[in-house]
PDB file of N, CA and C in Angstrom:
ATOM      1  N   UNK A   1       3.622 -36.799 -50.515  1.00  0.00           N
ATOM      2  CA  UNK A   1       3.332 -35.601 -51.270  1.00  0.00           C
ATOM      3  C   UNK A   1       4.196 -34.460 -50.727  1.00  0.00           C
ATOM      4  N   UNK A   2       4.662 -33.852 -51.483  1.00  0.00           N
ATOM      5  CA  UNK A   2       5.562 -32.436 -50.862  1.00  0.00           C
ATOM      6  C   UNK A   2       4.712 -31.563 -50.987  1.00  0.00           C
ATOM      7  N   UNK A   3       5.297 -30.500 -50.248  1.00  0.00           N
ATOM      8  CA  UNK A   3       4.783 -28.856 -50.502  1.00  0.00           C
ATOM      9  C   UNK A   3       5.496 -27.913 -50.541  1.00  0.00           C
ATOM     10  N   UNK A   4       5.088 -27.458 -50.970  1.00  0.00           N
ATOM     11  CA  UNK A   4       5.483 -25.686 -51.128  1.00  0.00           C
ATOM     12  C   UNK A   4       5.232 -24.751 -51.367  1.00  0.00           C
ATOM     13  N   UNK A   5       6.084 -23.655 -50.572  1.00  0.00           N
ATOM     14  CA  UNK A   5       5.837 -22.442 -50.119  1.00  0.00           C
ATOM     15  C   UNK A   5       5.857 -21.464 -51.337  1.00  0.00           C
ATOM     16  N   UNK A   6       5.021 -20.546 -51.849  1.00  0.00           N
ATOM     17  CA  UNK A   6       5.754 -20.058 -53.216  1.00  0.00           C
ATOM     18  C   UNK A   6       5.719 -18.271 -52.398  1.00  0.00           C
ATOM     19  N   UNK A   7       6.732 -17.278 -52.776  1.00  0.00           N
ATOM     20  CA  UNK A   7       7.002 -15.808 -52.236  1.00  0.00           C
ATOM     21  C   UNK A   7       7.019 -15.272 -53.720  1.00  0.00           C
ATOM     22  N   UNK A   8       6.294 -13.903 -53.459  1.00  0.00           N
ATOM     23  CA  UNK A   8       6.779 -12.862 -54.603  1.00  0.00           C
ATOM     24  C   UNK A   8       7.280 -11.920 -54.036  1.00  0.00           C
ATOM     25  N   UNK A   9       8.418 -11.156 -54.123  1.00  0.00           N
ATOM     26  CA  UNK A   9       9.356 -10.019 -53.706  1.00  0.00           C
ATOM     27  C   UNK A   9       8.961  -8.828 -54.660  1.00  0.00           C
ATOM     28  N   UNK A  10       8.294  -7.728 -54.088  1.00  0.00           N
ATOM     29  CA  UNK A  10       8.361  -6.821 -55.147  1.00  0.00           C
ATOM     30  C   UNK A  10       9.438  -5.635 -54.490  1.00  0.00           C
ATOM     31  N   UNK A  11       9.749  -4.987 -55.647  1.00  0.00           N
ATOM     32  CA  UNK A  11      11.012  -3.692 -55.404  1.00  0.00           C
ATOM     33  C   UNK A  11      10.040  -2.856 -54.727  1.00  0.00           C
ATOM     34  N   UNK A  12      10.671  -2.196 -53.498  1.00  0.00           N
ATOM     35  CA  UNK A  12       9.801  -0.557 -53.099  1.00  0.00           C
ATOM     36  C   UNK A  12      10.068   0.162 -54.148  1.00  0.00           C
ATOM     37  N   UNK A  13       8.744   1.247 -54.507  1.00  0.00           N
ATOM     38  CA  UNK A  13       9.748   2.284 -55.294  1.00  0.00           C
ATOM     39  C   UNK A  13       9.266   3.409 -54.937  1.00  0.00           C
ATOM     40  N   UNK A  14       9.284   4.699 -55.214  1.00  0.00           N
ATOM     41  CA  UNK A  14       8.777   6.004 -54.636  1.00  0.00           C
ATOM     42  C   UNK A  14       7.101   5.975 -54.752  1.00  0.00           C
ATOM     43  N   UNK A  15       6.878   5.471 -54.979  1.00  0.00           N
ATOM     44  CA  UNK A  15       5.378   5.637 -55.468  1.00  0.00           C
ATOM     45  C   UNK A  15       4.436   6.274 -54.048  1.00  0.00           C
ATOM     46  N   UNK A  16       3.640   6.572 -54.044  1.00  0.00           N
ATOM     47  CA  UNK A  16       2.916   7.122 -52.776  1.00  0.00           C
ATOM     48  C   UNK A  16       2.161   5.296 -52.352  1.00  0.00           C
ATOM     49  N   UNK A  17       1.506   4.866 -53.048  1.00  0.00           N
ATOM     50  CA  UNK A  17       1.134   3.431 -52.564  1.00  0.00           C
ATOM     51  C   UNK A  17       1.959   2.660 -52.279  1.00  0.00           C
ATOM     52  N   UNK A  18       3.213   2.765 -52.481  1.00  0.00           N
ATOM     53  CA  UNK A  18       4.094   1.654 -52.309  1.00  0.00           C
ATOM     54  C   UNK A  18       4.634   2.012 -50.748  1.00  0.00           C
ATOM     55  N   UNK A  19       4.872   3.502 -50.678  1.00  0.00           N
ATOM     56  CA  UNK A  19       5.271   4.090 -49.335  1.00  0.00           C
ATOM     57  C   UNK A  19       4.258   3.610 -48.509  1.00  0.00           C
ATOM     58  N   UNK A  20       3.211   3.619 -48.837  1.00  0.00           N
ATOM     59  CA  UNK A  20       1.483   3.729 -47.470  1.00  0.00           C
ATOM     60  C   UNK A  20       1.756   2.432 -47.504  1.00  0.00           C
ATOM     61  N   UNK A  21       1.844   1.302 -48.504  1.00  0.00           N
ATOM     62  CA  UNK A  21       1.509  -0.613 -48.259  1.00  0.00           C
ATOM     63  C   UNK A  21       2.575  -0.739 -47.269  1.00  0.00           C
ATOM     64  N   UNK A  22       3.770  -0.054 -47.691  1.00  0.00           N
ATOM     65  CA  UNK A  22       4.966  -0.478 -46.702  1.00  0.00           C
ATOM     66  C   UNK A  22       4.752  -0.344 -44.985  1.00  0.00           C
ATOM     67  N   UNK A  23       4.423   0.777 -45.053  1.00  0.00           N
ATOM     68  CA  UNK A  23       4.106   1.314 -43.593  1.00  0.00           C
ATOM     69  C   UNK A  23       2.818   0.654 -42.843  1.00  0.00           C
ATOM     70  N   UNK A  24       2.054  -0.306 -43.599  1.00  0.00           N
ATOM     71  CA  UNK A  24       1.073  -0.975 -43.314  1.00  0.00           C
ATOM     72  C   UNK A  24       1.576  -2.683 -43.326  1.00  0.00           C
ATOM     73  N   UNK A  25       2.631  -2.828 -43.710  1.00  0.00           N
ATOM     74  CA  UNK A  25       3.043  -4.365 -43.577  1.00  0.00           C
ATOM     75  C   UNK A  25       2.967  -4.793 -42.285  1.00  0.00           C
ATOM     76  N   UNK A  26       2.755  -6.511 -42.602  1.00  0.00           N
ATOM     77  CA  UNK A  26       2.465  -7.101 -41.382  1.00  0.00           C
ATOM     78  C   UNK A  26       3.569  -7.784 -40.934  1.00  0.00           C
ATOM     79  N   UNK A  27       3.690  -8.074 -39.644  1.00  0.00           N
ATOM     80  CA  UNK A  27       4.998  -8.886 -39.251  1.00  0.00           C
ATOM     81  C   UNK A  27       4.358 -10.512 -39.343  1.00  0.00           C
ATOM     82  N   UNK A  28       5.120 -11.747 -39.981  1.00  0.00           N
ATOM     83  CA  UNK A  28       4.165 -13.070 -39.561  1.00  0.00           C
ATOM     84  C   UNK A  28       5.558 -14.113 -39.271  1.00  0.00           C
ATOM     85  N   UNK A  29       5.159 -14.588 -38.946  1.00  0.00           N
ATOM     86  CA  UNK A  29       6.052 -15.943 -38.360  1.00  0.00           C
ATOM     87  C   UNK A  29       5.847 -16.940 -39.409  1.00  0.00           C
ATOM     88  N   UNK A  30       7.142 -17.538 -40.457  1.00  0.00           N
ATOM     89  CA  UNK A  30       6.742 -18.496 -41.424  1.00  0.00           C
ATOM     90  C   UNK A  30       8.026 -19.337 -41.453  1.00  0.00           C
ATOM     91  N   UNK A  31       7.764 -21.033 -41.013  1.00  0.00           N
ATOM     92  CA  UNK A  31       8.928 -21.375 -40.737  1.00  0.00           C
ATOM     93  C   UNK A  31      10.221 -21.024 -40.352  1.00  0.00           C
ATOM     94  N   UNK A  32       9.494 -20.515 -38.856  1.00  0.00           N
ATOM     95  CA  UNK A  32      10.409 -20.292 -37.480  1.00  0.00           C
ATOM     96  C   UNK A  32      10.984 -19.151 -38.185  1.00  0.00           C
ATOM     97  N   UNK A  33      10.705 -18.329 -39.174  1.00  0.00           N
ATOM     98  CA  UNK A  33      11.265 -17.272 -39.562  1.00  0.00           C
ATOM     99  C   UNK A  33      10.471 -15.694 -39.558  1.00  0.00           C
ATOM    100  N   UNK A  34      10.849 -14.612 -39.049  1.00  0.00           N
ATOM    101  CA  UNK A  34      10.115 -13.767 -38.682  1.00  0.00           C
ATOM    102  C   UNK A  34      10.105 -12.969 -40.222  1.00  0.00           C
ATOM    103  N   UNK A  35       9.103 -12.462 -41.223  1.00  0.00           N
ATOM    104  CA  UNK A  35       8.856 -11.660 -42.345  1.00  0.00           C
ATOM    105  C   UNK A  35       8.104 -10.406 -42.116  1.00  0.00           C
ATOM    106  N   UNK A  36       8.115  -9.873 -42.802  1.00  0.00           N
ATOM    107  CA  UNK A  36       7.429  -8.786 -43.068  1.00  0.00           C
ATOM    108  C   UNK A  36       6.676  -8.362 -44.634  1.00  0.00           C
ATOM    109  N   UNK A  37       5.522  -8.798 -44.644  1.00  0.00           N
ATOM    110  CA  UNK A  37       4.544  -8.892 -45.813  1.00  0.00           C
ATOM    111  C   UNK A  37       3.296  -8.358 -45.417  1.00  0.00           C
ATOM    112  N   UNK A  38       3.016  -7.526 -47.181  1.00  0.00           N
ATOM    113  CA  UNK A  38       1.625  -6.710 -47.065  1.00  0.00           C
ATOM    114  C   UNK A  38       0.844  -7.319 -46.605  1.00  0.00           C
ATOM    115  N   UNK A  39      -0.102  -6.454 -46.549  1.00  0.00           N
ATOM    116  CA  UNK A  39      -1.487  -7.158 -45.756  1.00  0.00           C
ATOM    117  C   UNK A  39      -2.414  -7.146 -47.357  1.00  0.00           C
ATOM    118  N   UNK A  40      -3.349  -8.356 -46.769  1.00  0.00           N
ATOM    119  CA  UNK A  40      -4.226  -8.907 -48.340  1.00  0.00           C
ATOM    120  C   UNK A  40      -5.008  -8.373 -48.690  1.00  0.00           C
ATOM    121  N   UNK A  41      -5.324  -6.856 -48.106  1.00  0.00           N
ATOM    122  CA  UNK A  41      -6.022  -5.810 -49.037  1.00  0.00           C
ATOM    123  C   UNK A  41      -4.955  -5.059 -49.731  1.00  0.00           C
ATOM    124  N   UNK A  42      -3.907  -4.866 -49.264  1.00  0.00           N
ATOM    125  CA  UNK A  42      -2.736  -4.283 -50.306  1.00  0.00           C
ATOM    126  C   UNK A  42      -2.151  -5.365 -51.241  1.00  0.00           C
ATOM    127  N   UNK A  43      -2.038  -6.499 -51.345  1.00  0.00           N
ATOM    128  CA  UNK A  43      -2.034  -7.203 -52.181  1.00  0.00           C
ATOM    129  C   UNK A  43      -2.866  -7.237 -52.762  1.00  0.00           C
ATOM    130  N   UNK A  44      -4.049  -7.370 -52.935  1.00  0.00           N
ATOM    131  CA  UNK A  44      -5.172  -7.242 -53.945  1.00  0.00           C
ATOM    132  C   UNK A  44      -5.270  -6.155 -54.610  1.00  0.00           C
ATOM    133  N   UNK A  45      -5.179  -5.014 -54.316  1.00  0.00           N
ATOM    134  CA  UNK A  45      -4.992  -3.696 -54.771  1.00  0.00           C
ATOM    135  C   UNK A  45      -3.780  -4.035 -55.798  1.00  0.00           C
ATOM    136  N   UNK A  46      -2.697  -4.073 -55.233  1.00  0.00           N
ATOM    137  CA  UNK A  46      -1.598  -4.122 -56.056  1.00  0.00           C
ATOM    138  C   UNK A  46      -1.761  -5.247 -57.511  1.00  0.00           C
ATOM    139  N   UNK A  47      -2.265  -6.180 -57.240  1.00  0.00           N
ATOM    140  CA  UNK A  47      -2.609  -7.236 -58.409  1.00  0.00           C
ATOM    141  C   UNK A  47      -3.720  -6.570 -59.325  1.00  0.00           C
ATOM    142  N   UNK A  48      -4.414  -5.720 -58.674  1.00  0.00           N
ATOM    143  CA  UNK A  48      -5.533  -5.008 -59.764  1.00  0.00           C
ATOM    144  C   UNK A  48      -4.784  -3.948 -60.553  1.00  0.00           C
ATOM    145  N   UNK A  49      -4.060  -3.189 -59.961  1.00  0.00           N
ATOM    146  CA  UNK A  49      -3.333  -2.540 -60.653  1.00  0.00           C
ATOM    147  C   UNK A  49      -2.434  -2.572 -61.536  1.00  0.00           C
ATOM    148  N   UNK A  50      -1.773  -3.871 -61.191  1.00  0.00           N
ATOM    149  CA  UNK A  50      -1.009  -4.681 -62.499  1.00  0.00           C
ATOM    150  C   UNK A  50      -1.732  -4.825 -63.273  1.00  0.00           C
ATOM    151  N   UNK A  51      -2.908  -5.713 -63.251  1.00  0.00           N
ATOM    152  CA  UNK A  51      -4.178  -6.130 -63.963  1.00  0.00           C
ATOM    153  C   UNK A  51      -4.454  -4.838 -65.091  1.00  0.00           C
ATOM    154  N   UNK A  52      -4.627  -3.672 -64.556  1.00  0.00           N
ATOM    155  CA  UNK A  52      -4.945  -2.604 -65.203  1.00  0.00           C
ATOM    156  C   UNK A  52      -4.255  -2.363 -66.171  1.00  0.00           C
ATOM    157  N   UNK A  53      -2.846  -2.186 -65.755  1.00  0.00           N
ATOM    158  CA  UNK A  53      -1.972  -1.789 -66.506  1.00  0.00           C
ATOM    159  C   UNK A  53      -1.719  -2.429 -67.752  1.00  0.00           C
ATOM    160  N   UNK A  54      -1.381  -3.776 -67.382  1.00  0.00           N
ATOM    161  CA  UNK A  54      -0.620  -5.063 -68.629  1.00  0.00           C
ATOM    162  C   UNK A  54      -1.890  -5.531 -69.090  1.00  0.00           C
ATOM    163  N   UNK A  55      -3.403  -5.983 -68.699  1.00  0.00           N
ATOM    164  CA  UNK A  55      -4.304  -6.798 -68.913  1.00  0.00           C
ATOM    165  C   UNK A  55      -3.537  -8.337 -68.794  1.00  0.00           C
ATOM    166  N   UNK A  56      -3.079  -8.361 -67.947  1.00  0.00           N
ATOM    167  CA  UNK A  56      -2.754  -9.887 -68.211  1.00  0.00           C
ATOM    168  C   UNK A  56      -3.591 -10.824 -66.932  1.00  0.00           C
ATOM    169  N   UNK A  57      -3.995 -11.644 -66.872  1.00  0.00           N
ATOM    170  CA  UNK A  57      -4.977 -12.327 -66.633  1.00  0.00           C
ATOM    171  C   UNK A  57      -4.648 -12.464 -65.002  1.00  0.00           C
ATOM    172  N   UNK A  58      -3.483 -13.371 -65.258  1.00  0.00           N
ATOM    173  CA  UNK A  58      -3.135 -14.187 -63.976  1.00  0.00           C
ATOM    174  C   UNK A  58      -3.131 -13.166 -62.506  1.00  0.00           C
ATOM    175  N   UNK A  59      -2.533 -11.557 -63.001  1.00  0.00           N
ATOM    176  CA  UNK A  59      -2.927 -10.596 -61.956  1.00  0.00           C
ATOM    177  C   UNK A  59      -4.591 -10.968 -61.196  1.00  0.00           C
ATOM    178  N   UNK A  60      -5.697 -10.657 -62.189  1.00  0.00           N
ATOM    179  CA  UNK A  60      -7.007 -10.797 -61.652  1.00  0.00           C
ATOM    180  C   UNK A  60      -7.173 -11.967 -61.102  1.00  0.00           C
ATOM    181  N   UNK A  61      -6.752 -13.160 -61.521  1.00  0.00           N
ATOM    182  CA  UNK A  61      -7.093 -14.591 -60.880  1.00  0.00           C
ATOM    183  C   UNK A  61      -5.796 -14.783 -59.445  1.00  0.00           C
ATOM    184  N   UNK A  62      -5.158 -13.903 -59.455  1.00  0.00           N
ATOM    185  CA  UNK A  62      -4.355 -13.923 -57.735  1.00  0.00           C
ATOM    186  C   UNK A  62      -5.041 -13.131 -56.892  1.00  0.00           C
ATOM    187  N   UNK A  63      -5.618 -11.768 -57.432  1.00  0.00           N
ATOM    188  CA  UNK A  63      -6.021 -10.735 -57.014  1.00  0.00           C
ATOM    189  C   UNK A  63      -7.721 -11.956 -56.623  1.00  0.00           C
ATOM    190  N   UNK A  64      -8.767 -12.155 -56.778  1.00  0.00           N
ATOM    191  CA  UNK A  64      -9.712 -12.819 -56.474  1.00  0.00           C
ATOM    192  C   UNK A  64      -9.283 -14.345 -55.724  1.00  0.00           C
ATOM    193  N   UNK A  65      -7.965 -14.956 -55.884  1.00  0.00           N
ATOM    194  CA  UNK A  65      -7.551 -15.639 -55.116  1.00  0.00           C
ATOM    195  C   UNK A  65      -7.065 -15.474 -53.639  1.00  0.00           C
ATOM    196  N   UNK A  66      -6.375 -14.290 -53.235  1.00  0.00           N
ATOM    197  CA  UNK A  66      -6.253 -13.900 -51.974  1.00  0.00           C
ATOM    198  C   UNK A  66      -7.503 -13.237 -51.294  1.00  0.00           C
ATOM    199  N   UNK A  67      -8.180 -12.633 -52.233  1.00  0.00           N
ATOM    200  CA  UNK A  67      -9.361 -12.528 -51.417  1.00  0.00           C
ATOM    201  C   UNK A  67     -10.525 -13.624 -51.055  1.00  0.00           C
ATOM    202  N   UNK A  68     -10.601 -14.279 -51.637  1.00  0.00           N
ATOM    203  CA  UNK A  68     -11.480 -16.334 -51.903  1.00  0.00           C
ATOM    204  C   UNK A  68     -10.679 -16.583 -49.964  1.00  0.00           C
ATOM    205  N   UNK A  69      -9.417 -17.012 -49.893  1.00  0.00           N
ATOM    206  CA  UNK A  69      -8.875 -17.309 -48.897  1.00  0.00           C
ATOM    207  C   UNK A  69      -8.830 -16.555 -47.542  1.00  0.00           C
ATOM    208  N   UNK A  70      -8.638 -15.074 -47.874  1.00  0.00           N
ATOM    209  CA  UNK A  70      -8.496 -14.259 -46.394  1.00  0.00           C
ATOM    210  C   UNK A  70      -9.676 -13.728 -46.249  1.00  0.00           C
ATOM    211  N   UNK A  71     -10.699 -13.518 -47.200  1.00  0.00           N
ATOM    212  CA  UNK A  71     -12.234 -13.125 -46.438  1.00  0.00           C
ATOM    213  C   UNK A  71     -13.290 -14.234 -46.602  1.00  0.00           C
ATOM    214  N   UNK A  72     -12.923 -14.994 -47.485  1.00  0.00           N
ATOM    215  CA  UNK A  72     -14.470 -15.751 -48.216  1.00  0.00           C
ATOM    216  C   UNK A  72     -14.358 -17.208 -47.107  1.00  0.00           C
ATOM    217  N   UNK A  73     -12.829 -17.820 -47.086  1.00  0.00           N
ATOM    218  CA  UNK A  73     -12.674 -19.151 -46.402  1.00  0.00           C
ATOM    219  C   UNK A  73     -12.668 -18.494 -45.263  1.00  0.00           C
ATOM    220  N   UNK A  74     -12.506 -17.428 -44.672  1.00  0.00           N
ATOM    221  CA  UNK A  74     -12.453 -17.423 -43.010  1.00  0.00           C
ATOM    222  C   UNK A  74     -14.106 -17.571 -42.388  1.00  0.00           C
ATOM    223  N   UNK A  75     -14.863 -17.130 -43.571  1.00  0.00           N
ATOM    224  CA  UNK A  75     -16.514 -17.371 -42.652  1.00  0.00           C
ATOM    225  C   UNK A  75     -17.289 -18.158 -42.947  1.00  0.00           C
ATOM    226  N   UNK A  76     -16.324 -19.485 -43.513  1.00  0.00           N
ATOM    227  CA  UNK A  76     -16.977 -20.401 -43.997  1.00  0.00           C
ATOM    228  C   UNK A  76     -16.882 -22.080 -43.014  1.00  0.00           C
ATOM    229  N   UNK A  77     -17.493 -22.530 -42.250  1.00  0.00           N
ATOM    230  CA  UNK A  77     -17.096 -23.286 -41.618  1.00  0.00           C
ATOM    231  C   UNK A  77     -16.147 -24.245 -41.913  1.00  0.00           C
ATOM    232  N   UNK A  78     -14.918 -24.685 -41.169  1.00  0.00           N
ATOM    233  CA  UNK A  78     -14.017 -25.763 -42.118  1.00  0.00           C
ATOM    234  C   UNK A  78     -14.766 -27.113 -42.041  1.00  0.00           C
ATOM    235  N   UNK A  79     -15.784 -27.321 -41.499  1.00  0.00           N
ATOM    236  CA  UNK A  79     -16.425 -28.726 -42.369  1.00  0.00           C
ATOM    237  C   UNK A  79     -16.806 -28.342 -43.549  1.00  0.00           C
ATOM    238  N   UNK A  80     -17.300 -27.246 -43.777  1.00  0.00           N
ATOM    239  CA  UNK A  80     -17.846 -27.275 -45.057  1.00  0.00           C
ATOM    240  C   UNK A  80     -16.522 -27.423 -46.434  1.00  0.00           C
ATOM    241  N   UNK A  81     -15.905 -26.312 -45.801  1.00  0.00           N
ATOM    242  CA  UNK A  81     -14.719 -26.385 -46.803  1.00  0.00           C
ATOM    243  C   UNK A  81     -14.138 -27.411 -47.049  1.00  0.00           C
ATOM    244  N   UNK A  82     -13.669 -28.562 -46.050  1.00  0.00           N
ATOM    245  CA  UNK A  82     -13.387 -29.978 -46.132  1.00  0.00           C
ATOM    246  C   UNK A  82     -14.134 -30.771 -46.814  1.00  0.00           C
ATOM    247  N   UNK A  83     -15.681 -30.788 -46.780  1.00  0.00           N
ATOM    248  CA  UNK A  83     -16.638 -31.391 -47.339  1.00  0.00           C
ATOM    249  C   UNK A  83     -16.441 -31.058 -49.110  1.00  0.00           C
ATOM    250  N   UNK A  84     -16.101 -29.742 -49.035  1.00  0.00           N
ATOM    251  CA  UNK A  84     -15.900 -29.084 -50.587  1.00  0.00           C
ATOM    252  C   UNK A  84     -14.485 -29.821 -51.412  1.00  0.00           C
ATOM    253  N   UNK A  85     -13.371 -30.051 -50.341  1.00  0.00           N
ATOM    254  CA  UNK A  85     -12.650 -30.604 -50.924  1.00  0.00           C
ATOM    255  C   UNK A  85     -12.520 -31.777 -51.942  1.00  0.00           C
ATOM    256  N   UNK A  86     -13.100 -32.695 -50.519  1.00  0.00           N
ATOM    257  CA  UNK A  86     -13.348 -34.465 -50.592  1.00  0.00           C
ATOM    258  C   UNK A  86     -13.846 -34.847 -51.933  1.00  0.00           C
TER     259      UNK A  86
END
C-alpha cells in the first residue's frame, strides 16, 4: 500500500489574519525536512472563512477534520481508536 503526504500552500496577503497566523506558525520536522505551517486553530479558522465566503462544502468538512484529529483523537485512547478502525 503507498502513502501520501498531501500540502496546501496558501499566498500571504496583507490581511491582518494572515499577518497574526503567520507570526504564529509552527516550525515541524516532515521527512527529514524542516517547514513552517499554521497551527490547527489557524487552519480551522481559515477553512471557516473560506466556508463563509464561497459556501462550498469541502472547506467545513477539512475545517471539522483537523479539528476530529488535533483535539478529539489526542484524548482518545489509541486502543480505542484502533479498535474503531478494525
Amino acid at each position: 500500500m503507498s502513502k501520501a503526504l498531501k500540502f496546501d500552500l496558501w499566498i500571504l496577503t496583507d490581511e491582518e489574519f494572515d499577518k497574526t497566523r503567520f507570526s504564529r506558525r509552527k516550525r515541524v520536522k516532515i521527512l527529514n525536512q524542516f517547514m513552517e505551517m499554521a497551527s490547527a486553530e489557524d487552519t480551522i479558522l481559515q477553512k471557516l472563512k473560506w466556508f463563509r465566503m464561497g459556501k462550498i462544502e469541502k472547506h467545513l468538512v477539512d475545517a471539522a477534520f483537523v479539528y476530529q484529529i488535533q483535539f478529539v483523537a489526542k484524548s482518545v485512547p489509541v486502543t480505542v481508536i484502533k479498535s474503531r478502525v478494525s
